[in-house]
C-alpha atoms as a PDB file:
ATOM      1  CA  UNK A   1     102.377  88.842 112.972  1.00  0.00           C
ATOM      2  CA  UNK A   2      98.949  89.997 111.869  1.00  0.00           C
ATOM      3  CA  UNK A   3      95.633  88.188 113.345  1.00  0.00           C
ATOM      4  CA  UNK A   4      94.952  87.237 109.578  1.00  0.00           C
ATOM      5  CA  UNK A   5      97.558  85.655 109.385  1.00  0.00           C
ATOM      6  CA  UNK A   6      97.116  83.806 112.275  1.00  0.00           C
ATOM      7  CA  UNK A   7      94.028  83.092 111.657  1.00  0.00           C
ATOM      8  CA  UNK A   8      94.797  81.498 108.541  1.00  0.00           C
ATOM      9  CA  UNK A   9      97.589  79.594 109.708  1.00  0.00           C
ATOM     10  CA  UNK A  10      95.893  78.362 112.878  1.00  0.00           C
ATOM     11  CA  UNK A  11      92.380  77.578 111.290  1.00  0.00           C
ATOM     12  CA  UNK A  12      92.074  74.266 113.139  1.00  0.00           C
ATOM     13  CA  UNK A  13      92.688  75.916 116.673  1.00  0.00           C
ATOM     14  CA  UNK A  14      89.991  77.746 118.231  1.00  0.00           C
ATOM     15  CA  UNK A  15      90.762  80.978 119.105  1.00  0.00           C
ATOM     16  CA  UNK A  16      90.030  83.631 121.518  1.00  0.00           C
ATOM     17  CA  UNK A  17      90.120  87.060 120.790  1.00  0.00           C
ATOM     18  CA  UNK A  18      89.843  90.398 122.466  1.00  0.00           C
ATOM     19  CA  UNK A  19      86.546  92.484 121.294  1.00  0.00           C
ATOM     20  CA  UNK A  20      87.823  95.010 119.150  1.00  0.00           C
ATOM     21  CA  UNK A  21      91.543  94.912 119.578  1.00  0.00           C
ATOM     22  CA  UNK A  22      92.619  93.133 116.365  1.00  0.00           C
ATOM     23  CA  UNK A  23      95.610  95.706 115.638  1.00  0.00           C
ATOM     24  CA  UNK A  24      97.113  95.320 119.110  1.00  0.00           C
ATOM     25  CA  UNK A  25      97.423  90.842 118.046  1.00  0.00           C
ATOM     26  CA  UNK A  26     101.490  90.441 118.557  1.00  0.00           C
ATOM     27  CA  UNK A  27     101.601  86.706 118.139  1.00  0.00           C
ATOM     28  CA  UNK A  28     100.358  83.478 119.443  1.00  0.00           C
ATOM     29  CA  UNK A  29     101.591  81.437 122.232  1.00  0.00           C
ATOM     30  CA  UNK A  30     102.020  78.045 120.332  1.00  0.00           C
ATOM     31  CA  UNK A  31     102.459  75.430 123.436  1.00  0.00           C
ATOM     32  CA  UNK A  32      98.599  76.247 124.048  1.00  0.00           C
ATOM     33  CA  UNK A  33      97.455  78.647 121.212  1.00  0.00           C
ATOM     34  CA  UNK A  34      96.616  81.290 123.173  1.00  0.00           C
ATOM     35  CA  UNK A  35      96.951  84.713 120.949  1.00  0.00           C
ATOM     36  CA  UNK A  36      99.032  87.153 122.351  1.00  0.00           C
ATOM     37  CA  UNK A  37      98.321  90.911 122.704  1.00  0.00           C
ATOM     38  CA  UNK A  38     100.034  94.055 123.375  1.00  0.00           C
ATOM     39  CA  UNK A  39      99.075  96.410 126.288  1.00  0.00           C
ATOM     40  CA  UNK A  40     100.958  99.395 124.797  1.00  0.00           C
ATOM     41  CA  UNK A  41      98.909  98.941 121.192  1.00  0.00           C
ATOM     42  CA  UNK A  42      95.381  98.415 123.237  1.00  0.00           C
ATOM     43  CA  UNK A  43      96.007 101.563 125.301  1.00  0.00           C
ATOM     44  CA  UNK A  44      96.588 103.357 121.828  1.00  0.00           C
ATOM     45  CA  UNK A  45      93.611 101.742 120.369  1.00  0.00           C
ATOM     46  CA  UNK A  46      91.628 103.152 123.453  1.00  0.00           C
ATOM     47  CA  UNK A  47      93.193 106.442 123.821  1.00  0.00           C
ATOM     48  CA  UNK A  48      91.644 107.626 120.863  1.00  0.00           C
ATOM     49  CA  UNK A  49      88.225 108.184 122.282  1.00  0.00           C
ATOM     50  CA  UNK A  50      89.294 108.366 126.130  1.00  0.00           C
ATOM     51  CA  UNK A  51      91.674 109.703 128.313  1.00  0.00           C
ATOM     52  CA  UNK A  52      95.203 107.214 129.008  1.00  0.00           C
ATOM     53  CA  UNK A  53      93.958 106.895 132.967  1.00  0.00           C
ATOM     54  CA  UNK A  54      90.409 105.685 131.903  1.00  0.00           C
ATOM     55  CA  UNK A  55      91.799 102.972 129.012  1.00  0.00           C
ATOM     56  CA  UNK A  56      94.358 101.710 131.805  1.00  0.00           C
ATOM     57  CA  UNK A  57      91.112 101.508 134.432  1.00  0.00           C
ATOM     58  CA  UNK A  58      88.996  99.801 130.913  1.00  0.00           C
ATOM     59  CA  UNK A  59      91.568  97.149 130.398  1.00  0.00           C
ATOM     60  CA  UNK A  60      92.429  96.414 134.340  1.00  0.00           C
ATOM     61  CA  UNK A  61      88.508  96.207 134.992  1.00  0.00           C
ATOM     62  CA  UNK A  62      87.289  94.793 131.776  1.00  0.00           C
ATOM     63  CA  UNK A  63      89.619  93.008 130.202  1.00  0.00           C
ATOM     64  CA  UNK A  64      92.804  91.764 132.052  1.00  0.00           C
ATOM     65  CA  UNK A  65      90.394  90.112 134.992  1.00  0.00           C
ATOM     66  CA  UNK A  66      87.956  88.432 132.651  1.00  0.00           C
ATOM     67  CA  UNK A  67      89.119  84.588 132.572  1.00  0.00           C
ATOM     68  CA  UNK A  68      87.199  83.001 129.564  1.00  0.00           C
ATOM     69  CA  UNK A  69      88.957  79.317 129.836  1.00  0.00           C
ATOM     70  CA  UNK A  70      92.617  77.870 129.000  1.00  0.00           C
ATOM     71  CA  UNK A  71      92.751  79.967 126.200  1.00  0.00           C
ATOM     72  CA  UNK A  72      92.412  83.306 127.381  1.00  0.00           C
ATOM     73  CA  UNK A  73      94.299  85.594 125.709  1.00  0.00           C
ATOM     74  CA  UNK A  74      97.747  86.860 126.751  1.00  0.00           C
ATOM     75  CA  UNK A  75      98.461  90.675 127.343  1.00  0.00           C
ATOM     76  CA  UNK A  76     102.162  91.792 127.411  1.00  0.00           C
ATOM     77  CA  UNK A  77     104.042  94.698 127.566  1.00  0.00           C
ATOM     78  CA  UNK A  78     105.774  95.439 124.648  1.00  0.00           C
END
């Protein structure tokens, strides 16, 4: 499912999102609306300006550890 479309359909939910990982938005977690990401599609997203060891130290260090409230995003392996 694309973020549009979640957006769209989910207009009355507040949603957080991950700085410039739009095309890597899998789904949504619907118990507590909590979008859902993949890893695999963020390391591609980063691997095109940086080496696969640096996006995987990017994500762990800024992105996986940042807690921004219940509705942090969710990052899966797909």
């Amino acid at each position: 499912m694309k973020l549009s479309s979640i957006l769209e359909n989910y207009s009355h939910e507040e949603l957080i999102k991950a700085d410039n990982f739009d095309d890597a938005v899998v789904g949504i977690e619907v118990n507590t609306f909590r979008l859902v990401y993949s890893i695999d599609k963020m390391i591609a997203i980063l691997t095109r300006d940086m080496s696969y060891e640096d996006a995987i130290e990017y994500l762990d260090f800024n992105v996986f550890s940042a807690y921004v409230g219940e509705r942090t995003p969710i990052y899966i392996y797909t």
